[in-house]
Protein backbone atom coordinates (compact mmCIF):
# COMPACT_ATOMS: atom_id res chain seq x y z
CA UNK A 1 -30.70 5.59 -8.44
CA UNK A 2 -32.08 7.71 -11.09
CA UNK A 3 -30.69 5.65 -14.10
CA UNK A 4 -33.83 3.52 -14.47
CA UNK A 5 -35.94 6.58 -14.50
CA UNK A 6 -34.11 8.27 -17.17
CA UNK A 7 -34.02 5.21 -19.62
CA UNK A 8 -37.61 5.02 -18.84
CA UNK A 9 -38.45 8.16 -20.05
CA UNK A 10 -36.38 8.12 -22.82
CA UNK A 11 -37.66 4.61 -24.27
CA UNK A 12 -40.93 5.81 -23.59
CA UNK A 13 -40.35 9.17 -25.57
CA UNK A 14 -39.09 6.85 -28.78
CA UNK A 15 -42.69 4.70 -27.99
CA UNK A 16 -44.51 7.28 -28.06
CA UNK A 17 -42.43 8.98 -31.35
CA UNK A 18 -42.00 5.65 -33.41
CA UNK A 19 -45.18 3.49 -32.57
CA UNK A 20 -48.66 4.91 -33.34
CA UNK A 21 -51.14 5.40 -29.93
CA UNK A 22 -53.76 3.15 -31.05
CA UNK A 23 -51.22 0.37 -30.51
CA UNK A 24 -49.17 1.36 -27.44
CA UNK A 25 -52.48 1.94 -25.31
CA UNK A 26 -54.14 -1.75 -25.87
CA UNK A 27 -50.81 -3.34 -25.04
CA UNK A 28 -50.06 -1.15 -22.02
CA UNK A 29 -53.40 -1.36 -20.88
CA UNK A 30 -53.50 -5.19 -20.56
CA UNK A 31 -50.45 -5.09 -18.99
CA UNK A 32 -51.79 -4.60 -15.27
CA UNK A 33 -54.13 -7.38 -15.45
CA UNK A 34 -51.85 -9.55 -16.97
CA UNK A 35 -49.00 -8.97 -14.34
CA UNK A 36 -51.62 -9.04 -11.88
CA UNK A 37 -53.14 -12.97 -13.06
CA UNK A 38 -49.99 -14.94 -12.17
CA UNK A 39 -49.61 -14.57 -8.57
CA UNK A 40 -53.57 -14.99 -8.24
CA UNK A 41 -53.22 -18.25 -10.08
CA UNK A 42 -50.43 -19.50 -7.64
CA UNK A 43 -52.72 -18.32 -5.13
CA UNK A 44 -55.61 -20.09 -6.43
CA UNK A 45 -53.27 -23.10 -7.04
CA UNK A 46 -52.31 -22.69 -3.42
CA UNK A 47 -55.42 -22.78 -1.82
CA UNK A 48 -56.97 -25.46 -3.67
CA UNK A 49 -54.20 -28.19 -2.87
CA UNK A 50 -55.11 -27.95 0.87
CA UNK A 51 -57.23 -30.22 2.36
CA UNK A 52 -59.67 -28.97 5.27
CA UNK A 53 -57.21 -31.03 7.79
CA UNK A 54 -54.08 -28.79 6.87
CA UNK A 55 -56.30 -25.69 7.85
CA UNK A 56 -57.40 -27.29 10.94
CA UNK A 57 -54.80 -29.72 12.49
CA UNK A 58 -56.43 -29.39 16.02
């Protein structure tokens, strides 16, 4: 249960030690929006192949 925690912190802790800021904090600040654009493309992707008869049938 705590396992992923720990190697978290500790791989983060070598980041932080072995990789200069100015790199780590563009590449872990893009990573939110870029996890966050695939399921709004499938949802976009989603939405688009209906047809105003599949949202209606009545």
């Amino acid at each position: 249960m705590f396992t992923p925690n720990v190697l978290g912190l500790a791989l983060g802790a070598a980041l932080v030690e072995l990789v200069d800021h100015r790199l780590l904090l563009p590449v872990f600040g893009g990573a939110p929006p870029a996890t966050a654009a695939a399921p709004a493309q499938r949802r976009a992707a989603r939405t688009a192949s209906r047809s105003a008869s599949d949202a209606n049938p009545a």
